[in-house]
PDB file of N, CA and C in Angstrom:
ATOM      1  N   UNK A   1      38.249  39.903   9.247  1.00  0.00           N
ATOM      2  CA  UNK A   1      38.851  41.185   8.920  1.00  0.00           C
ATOM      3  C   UNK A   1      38.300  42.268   9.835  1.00  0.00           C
ATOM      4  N   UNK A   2      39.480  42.988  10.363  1.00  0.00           N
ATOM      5  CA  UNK A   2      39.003  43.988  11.117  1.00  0.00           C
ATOM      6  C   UNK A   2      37.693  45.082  10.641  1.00  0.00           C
ATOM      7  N   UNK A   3      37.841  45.467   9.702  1.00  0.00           N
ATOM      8  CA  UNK A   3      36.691  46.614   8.635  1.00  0.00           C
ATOM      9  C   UNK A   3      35.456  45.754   8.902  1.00  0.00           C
ATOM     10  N   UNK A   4      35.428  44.535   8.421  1.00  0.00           N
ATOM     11  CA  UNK A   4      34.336  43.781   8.233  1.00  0.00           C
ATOM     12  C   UNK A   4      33.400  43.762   9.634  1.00  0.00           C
ATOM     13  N   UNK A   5      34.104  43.412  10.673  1.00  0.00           N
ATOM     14  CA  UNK A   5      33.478  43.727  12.362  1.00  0.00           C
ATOM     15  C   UNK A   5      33.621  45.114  12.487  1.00  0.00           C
ATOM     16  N   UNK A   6      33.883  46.136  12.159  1.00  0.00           N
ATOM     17  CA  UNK A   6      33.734  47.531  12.758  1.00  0.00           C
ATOM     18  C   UNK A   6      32.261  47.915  11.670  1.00  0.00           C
ATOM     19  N   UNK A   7      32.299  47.383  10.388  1.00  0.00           N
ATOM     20  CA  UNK A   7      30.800  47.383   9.810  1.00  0.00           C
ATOM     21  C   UNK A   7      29.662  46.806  10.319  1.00  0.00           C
ATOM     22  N   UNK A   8      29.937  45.666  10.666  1.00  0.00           N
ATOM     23  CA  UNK A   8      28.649  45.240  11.517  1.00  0.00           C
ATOM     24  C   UNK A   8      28.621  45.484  12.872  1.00  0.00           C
ATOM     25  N   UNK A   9      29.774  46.556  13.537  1.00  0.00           N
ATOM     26  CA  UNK A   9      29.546  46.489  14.849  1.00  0.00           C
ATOM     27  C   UNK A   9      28.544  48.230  14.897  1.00  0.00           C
ATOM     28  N   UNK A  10      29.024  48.693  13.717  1.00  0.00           N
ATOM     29  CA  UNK A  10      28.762  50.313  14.130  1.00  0.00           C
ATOM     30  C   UNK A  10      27.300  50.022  12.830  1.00  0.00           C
ATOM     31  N   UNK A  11      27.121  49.283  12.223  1.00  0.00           N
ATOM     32  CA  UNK A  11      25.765  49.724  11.087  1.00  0.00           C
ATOM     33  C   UNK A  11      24.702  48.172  11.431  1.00  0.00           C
ATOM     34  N   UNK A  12      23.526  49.344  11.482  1.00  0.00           N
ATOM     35  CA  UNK A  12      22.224  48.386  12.370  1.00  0.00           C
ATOM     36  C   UNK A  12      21.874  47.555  11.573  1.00  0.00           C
ATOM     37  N   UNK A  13      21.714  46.170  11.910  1.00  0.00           N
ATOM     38  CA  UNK A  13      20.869  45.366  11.251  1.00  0.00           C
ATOM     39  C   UNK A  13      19.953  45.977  10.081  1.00  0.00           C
ATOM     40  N   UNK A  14      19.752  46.159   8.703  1.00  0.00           N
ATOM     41  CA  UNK A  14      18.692  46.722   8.204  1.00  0.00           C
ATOM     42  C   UNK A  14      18.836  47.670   7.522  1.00  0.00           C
ATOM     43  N   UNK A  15      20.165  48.638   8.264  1.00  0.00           N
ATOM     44  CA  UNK A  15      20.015  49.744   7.750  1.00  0.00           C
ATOM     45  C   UNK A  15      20.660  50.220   6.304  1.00  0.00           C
ATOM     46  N   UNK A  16      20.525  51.439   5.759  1.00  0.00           N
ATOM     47  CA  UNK A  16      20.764  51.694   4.724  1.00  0.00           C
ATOM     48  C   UNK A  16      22.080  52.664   4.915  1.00  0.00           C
ATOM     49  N   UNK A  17      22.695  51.790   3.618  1.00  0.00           N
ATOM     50  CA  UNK A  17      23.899  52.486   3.333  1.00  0.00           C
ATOM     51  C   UNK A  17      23.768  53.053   1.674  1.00  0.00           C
ATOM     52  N   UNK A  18      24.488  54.357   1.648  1.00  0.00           N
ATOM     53  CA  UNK A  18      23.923  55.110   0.450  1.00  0.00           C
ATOM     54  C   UNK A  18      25.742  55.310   0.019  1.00  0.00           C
ATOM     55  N   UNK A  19      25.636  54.735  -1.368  1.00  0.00           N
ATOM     56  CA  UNK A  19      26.696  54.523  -2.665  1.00  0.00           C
ATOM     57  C   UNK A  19      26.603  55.114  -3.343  1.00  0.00           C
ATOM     58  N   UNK A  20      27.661  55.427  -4.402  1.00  0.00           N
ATOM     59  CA  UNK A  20      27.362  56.250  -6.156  1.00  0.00           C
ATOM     60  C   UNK A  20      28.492  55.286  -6.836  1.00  0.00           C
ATOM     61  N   UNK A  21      28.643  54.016  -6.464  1.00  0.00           N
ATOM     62  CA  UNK A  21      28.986  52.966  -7.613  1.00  0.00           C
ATOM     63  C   UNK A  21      28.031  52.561  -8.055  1.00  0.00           C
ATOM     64  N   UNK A  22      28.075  52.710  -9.277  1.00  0.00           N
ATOM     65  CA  UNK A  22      26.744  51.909 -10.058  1.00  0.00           C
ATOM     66  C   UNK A  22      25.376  51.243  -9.362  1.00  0.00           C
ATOM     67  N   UNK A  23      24.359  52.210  -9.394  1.00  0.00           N
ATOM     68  CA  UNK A  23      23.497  52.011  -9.091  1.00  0.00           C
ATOM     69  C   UNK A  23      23.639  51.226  -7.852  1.00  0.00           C
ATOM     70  N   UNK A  24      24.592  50.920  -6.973  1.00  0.00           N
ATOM     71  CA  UNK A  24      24.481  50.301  -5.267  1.00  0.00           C
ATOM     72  C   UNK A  24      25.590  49.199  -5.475  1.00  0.00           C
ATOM     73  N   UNK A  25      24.465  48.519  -7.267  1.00  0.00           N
ATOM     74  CA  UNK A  25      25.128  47.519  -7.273  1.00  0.00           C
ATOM     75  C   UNK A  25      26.994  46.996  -7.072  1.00  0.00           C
ATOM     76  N   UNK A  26      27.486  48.085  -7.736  1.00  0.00           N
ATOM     77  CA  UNK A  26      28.874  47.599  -7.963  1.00  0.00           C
ATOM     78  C   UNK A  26      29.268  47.589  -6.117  1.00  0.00           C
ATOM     79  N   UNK A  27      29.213  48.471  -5.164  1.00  0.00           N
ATOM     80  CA  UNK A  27      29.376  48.808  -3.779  1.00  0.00           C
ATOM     81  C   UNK A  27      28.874  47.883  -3.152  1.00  0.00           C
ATOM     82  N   UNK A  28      27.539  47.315  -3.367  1.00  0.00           N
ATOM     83  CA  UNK A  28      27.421  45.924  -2.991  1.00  0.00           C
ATOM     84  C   UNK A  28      27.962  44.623  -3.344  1.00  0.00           C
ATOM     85  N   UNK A  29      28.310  44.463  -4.474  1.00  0.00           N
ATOM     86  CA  UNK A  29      29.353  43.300  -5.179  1.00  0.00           C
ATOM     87  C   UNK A  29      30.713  43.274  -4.223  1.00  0.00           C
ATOM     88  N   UNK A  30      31.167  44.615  -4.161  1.00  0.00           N
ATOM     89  CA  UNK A  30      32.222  44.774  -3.459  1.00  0.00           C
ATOM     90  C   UNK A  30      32.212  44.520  -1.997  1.00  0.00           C
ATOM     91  N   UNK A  31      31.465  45.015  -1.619  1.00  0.00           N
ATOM     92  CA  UNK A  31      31.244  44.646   0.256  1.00  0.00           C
ATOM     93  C   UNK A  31      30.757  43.252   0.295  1.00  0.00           C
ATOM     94  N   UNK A  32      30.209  42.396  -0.641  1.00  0.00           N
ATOM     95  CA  UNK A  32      30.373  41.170  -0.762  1.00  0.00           C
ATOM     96  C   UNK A  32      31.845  40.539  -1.079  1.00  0.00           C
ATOM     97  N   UNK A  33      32.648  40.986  -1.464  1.00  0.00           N
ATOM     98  CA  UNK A  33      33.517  40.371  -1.516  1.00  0.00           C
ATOM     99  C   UNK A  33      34.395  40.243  -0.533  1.00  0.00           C
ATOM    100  N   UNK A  34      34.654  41.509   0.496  1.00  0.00           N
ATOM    101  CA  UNK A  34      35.107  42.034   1.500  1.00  0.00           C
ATOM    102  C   UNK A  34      34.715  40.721   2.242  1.00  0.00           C
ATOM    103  N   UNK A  35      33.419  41.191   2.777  1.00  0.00           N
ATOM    104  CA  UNK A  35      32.803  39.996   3.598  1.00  0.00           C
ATOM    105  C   UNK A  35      33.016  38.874   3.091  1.00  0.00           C
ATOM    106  N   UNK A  36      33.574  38.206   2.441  1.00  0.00           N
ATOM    107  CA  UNK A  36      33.484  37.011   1.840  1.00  0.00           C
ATOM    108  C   UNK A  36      35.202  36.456   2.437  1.00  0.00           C
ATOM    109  N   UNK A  37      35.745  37.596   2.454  1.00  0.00           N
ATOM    110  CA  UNK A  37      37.183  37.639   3.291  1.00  0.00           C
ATOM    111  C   UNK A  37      37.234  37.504   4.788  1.00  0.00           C
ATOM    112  N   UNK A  38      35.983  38.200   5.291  1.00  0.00           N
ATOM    113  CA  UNK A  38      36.584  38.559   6.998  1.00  0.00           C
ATOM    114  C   UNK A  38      34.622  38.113   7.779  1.00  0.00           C
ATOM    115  N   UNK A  39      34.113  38.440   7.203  1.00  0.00           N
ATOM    116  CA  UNK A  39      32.719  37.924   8.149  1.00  0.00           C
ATOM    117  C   UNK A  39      31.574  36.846   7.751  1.00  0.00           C
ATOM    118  N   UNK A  40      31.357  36.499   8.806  1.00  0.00           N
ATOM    119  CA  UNK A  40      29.748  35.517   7.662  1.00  0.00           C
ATOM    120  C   UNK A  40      28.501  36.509   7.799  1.00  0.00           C
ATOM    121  N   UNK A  41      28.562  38.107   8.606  1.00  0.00           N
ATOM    122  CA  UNK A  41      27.410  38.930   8.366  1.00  0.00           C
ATOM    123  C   UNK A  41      26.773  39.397   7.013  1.00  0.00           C
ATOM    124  N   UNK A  42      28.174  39.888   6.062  1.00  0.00           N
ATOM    125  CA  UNK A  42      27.542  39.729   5.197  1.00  0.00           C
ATOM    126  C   UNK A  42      27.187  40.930   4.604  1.00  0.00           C
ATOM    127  N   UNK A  43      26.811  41.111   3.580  1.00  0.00           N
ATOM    128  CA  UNK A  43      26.238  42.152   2.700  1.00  0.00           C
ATOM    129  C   UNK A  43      24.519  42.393   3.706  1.00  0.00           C
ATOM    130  N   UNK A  44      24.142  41.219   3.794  1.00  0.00           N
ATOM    131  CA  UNK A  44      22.430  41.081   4.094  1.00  0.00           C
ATOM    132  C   UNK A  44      22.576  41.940   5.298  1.00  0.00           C
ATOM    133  N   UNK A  45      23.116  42.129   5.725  1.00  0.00           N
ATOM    134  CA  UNK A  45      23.219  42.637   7.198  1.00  0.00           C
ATOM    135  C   UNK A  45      22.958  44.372   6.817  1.00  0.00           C
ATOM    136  N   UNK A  46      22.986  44.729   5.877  1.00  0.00           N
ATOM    137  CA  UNK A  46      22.547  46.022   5.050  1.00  0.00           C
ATOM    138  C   UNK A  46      22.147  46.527   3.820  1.00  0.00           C
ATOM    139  N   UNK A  47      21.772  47.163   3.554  1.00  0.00           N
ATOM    140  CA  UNK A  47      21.364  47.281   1.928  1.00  0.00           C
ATOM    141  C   UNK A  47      21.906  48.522   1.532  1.00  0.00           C
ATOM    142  N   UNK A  48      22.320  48.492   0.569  1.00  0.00           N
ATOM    143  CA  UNK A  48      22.809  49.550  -0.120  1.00  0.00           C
ATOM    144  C   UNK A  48      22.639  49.845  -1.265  1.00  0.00           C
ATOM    145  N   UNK A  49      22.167  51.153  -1.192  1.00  0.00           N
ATOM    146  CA  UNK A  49      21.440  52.104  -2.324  1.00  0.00           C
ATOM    147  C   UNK A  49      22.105  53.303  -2.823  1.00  0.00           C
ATOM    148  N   UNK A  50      21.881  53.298  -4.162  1.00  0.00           N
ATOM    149  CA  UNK A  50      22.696  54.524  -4.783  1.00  0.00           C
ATOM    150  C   UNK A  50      22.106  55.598  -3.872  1.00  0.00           C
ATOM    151  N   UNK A  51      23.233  56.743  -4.189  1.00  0.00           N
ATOM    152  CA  UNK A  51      23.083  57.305  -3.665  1.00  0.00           C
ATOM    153  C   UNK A  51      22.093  58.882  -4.297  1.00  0.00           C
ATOM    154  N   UNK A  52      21.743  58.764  -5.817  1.00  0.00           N
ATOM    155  CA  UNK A  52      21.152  59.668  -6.470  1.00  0.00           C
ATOM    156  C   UNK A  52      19.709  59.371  -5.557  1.00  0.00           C
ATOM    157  N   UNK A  53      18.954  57.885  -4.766  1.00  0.00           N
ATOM    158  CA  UNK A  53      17.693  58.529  -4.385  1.00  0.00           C
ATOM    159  C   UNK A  53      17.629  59.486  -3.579  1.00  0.00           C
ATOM    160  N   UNK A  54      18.469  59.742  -2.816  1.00  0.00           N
ATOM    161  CA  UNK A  54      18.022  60.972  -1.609  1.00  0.00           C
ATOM    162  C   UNK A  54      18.696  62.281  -2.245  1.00  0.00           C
ATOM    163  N   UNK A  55      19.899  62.088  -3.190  1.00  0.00           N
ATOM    164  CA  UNK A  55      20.168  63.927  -3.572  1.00  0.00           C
ATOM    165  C   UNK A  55      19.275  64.419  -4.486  1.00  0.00           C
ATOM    166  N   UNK A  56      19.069  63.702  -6.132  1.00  0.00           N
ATOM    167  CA  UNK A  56      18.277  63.743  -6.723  1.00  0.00           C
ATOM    168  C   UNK A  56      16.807  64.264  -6.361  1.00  0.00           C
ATOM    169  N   UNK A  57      15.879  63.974  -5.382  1.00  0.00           N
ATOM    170  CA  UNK A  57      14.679  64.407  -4.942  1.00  0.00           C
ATOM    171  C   UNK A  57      15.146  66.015  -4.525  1.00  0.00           C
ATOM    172  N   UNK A  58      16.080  65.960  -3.551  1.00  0.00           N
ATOM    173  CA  UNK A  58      16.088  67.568  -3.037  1.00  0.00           C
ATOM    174  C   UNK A  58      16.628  68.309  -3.725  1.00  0.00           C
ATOM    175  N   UNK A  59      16.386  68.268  -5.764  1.00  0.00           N
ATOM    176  CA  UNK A  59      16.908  69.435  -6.528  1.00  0.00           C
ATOM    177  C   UNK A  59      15.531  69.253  -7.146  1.00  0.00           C
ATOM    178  N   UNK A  60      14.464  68.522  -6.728  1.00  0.00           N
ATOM    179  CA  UNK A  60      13.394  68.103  -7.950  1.00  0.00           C
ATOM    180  C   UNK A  60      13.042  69.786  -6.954  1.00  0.00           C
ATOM    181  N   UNK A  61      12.453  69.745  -6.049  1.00  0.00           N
ATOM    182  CA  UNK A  61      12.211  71.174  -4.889  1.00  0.00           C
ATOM    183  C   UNK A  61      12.616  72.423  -6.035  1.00  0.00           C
ATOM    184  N   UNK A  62      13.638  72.941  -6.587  1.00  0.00           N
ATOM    185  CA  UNK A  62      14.407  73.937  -7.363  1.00  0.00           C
ATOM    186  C   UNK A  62      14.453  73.699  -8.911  1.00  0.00           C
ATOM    187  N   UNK A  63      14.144  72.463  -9.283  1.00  0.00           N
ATOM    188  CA  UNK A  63      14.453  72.386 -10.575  1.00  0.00           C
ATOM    189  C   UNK A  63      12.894  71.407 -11.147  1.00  0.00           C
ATOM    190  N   UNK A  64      12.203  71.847 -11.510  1.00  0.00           N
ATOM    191  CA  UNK A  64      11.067  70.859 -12.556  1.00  0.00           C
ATOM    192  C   UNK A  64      11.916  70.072 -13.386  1.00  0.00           C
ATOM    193  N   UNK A  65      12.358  70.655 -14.083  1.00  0.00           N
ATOM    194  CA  UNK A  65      12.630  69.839 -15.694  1.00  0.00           C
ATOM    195  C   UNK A  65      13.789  68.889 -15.297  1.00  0.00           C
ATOM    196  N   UNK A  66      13.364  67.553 -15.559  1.00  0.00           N
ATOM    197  CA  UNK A  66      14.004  66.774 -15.428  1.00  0.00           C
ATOM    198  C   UNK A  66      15.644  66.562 -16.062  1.00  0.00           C
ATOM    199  N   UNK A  67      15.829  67.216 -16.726  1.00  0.00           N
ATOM    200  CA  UNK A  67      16.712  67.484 -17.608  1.00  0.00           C
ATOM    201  C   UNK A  67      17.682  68.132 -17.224  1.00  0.00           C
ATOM    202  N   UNK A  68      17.413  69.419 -17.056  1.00  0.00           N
ATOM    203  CA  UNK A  68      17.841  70.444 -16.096  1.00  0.00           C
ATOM    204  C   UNK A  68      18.482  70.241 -14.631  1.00  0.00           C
ATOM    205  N   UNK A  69      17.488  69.361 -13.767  1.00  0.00           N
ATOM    206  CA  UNK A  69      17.612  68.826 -12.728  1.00  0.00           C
ATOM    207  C   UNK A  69      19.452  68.067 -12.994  1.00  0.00           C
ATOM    208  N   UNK A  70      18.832  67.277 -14.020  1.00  0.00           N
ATOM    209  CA  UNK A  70      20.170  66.268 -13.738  1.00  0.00           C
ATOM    210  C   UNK A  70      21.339  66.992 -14.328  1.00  0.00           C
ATOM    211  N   UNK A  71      21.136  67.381 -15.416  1.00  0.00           N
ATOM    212  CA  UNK A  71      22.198  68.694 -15.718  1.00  0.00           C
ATOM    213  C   UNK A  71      22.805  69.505 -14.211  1.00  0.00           C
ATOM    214  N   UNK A  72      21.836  70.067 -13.422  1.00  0.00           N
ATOM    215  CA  UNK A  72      22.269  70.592 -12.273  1.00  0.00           C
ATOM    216  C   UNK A  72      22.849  70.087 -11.506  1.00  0.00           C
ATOM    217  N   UNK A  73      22.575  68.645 -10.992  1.00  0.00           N
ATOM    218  CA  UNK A  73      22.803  67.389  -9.834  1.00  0.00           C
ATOM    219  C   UNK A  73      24.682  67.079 -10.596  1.00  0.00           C
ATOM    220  N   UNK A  74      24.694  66.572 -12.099  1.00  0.00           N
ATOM    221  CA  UNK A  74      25.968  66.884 -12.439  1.00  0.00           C
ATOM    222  C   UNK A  74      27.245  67.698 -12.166  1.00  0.00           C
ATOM    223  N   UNK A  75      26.499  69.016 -12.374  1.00  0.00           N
ATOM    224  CA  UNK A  75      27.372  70.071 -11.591  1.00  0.00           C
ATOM    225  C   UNK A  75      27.633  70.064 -10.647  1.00  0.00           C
ATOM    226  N   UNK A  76      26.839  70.346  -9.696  1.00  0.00           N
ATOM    227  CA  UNK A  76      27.277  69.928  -8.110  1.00  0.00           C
ATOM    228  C   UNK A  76      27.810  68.785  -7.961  1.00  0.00           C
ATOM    229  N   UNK A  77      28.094  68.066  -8.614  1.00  0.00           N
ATOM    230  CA  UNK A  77      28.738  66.688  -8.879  1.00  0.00           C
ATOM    231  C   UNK A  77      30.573  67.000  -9.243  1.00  0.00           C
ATOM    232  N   UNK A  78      30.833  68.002 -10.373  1.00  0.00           N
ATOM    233  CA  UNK A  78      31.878  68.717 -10.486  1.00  0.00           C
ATOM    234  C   UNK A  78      32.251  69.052  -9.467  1.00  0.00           C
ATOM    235  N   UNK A  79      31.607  70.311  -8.774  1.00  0.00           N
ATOM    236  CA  UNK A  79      31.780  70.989  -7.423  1.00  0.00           C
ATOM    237  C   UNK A  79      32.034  70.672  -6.192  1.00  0.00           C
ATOM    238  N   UNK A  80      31.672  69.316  -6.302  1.00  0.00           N
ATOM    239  CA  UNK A  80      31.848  68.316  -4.951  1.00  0.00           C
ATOM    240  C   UNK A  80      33.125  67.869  -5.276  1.00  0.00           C
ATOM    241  N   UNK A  81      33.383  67.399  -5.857  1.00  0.00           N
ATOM    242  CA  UNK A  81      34.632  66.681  -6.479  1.00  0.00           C
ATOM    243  C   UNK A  81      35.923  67.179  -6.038  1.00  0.00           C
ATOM    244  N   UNK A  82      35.469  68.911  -6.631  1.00  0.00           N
ATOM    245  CA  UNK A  82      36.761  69.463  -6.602  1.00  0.00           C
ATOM    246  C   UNK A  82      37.233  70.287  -4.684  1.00  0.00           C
ATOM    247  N   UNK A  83      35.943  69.841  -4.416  1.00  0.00           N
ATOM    248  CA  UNK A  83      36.089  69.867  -2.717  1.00  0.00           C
ATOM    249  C   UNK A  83      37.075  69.104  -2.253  1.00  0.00           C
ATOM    250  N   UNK A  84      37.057  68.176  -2.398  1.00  0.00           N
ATOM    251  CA  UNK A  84      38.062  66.946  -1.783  1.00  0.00           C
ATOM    252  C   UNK A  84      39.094  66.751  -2.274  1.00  0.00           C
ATOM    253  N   UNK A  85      40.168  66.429  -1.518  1.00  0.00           N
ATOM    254  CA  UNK A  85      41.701  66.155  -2.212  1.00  0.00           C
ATOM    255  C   UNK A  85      41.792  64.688  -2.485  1.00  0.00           C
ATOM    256  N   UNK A  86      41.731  64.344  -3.564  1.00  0.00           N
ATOM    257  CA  UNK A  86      42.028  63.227  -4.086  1.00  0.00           C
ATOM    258  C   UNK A  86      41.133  62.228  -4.955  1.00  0.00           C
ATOM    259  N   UNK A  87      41.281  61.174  -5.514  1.00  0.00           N
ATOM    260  CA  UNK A  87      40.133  60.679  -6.366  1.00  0.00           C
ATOM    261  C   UNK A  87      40.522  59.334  -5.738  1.00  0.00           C
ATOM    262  N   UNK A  88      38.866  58.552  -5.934  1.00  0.00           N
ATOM    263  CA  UNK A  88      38.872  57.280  -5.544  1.00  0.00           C
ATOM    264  C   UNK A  88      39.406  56.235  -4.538  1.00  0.00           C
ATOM    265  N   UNK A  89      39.293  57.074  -3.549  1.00  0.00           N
ATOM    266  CA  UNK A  89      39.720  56.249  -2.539  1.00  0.00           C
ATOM    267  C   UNK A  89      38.883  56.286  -1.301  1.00  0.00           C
ATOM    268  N   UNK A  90      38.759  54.995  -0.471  1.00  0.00           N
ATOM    269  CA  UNK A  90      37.067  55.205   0.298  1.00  0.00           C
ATOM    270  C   UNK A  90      36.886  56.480   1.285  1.00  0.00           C
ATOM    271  N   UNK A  91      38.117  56.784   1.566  1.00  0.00           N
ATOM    272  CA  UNK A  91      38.027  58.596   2.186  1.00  0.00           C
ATOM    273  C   UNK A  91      37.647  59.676   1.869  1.00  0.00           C
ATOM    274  N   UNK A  92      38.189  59.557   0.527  1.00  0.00           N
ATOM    275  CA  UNK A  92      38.073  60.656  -0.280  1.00  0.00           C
ATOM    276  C   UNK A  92      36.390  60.537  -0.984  1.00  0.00           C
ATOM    277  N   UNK A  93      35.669  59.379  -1.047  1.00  0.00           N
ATOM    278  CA  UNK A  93      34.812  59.410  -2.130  1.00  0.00           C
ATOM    279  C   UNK A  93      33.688  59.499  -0.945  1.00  0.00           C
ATOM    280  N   UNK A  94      33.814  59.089   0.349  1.00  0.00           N
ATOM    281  CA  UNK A  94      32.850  59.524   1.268  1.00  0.00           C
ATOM    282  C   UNK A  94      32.648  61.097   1.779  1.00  0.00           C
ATOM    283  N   UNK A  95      33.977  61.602   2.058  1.00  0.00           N
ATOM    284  CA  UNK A  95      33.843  63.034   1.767  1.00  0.00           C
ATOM    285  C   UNK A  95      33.534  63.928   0.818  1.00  0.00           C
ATOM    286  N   UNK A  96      33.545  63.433  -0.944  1.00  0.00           N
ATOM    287  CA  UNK A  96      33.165  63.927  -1.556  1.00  0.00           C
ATOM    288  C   UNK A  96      31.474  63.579  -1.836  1.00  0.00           C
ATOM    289  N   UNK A  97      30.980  62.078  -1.239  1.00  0.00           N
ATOM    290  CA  UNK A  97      29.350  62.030  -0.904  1.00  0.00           C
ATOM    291  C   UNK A  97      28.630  63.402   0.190  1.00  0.00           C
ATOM    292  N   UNK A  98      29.391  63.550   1.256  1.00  0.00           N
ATOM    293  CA  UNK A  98      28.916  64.186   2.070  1.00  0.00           C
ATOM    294  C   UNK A  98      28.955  65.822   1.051  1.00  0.00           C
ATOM    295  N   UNK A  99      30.162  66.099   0.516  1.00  0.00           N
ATOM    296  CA  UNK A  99      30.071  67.371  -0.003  1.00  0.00           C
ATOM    297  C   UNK A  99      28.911  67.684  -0.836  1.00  0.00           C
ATOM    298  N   UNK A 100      28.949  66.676  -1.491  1.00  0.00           N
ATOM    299  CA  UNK A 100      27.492  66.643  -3.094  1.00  0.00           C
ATOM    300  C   UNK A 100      26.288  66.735  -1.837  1.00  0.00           C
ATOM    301  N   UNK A 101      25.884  65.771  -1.198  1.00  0.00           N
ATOM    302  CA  UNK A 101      25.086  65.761  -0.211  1.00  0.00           C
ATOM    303  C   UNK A 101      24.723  67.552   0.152  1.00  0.00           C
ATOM    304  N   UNK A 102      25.866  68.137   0.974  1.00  0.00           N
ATOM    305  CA  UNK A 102      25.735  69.251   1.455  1.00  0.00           C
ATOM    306  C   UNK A 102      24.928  70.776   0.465  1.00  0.00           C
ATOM    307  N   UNK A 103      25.848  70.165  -0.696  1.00  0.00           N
ATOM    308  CA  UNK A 103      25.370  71.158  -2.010  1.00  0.00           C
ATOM    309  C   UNK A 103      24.310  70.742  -2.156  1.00  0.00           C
ATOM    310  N   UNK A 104      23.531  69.575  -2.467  1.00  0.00           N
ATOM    311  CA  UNK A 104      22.481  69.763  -2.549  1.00  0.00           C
ATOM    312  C   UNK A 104      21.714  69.866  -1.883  1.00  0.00           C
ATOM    313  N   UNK A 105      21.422  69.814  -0.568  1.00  0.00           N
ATOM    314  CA  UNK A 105      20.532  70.273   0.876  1.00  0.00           C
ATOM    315  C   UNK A 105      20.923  72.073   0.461  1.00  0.00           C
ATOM    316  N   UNK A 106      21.600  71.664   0.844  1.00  0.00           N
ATOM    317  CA  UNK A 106      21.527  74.133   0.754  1.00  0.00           C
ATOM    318  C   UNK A 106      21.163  74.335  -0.526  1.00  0.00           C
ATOM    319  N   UNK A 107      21.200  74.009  -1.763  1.00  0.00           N
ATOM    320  CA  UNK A 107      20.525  74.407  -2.909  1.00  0.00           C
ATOM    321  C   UNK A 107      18.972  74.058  -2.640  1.00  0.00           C
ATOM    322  N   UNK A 108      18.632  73.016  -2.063  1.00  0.00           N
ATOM    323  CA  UNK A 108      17.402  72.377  -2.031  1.00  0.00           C
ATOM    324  C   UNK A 108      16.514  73.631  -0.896  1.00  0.00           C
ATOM    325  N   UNK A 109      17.466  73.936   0.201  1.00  0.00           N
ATOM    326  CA  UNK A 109      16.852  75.335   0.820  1.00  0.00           C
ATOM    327  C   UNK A 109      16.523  76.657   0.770  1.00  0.00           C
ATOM    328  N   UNK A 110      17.586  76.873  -0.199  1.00  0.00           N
ATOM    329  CA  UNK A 110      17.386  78.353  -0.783  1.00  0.00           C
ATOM    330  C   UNK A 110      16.713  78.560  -1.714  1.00  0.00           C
ATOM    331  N   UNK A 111      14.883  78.245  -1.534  1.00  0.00           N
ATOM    332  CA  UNK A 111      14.426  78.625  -2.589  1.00  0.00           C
ATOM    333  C   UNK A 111      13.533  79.415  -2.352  1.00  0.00           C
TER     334      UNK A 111
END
């Protein structure tokens, strides 16, 4: 499958790919299945991790209370959402990663 070689041609041996399907897992089940269609590289050929470890930390910076935090990370979760035109589709849900992403780096700076 074409997707399957443009993934292992453009993402390094090793490297990390960052998801918000269920904990990595479901995004990895899935790119296993993909691959299971078009390459023998494979899922192993990357790892993939939700994507709350890297936004999550840069609201802990602005927010102590854990509570709060995720209450907040939620919202910008709304806010991202309504950035992007459309729901659930791998275009739309990578642009709406990068948006949440963005909100939370500039919230994480302005303090």
């Amino acid at each position: 499958m074409a997707i399957c070689d443009h993934m292992v041609d453009s993402i390094s041996s090793g490297e990390i790919i960052y998801a918000d399907g269920g904990g990595g897992i479901f995004d990895e089940n899935w790119i296993n299945v993909v691959f299971k269609q078009g390459s023998d590289a494979g899922v192993s050929h990357f790892t993939v991790v939700h994507s709350n470890t890297i936004l999550i930390p840069l609201l802990e910076k602005i927010e102590n209370d854990p509570r709060k935090r995720w209450k907040l990370y939620e919202d910008l979760k709304v806010e991202a959402r309504k950035m992007v035109d459309g729901q659930h589709r791998a275009k739309v849900d990578v642009e709406y990663l990068i948006e949440l992403w963005k909100l939370c780096l500039i919230m994480s700076q302005n303090i």
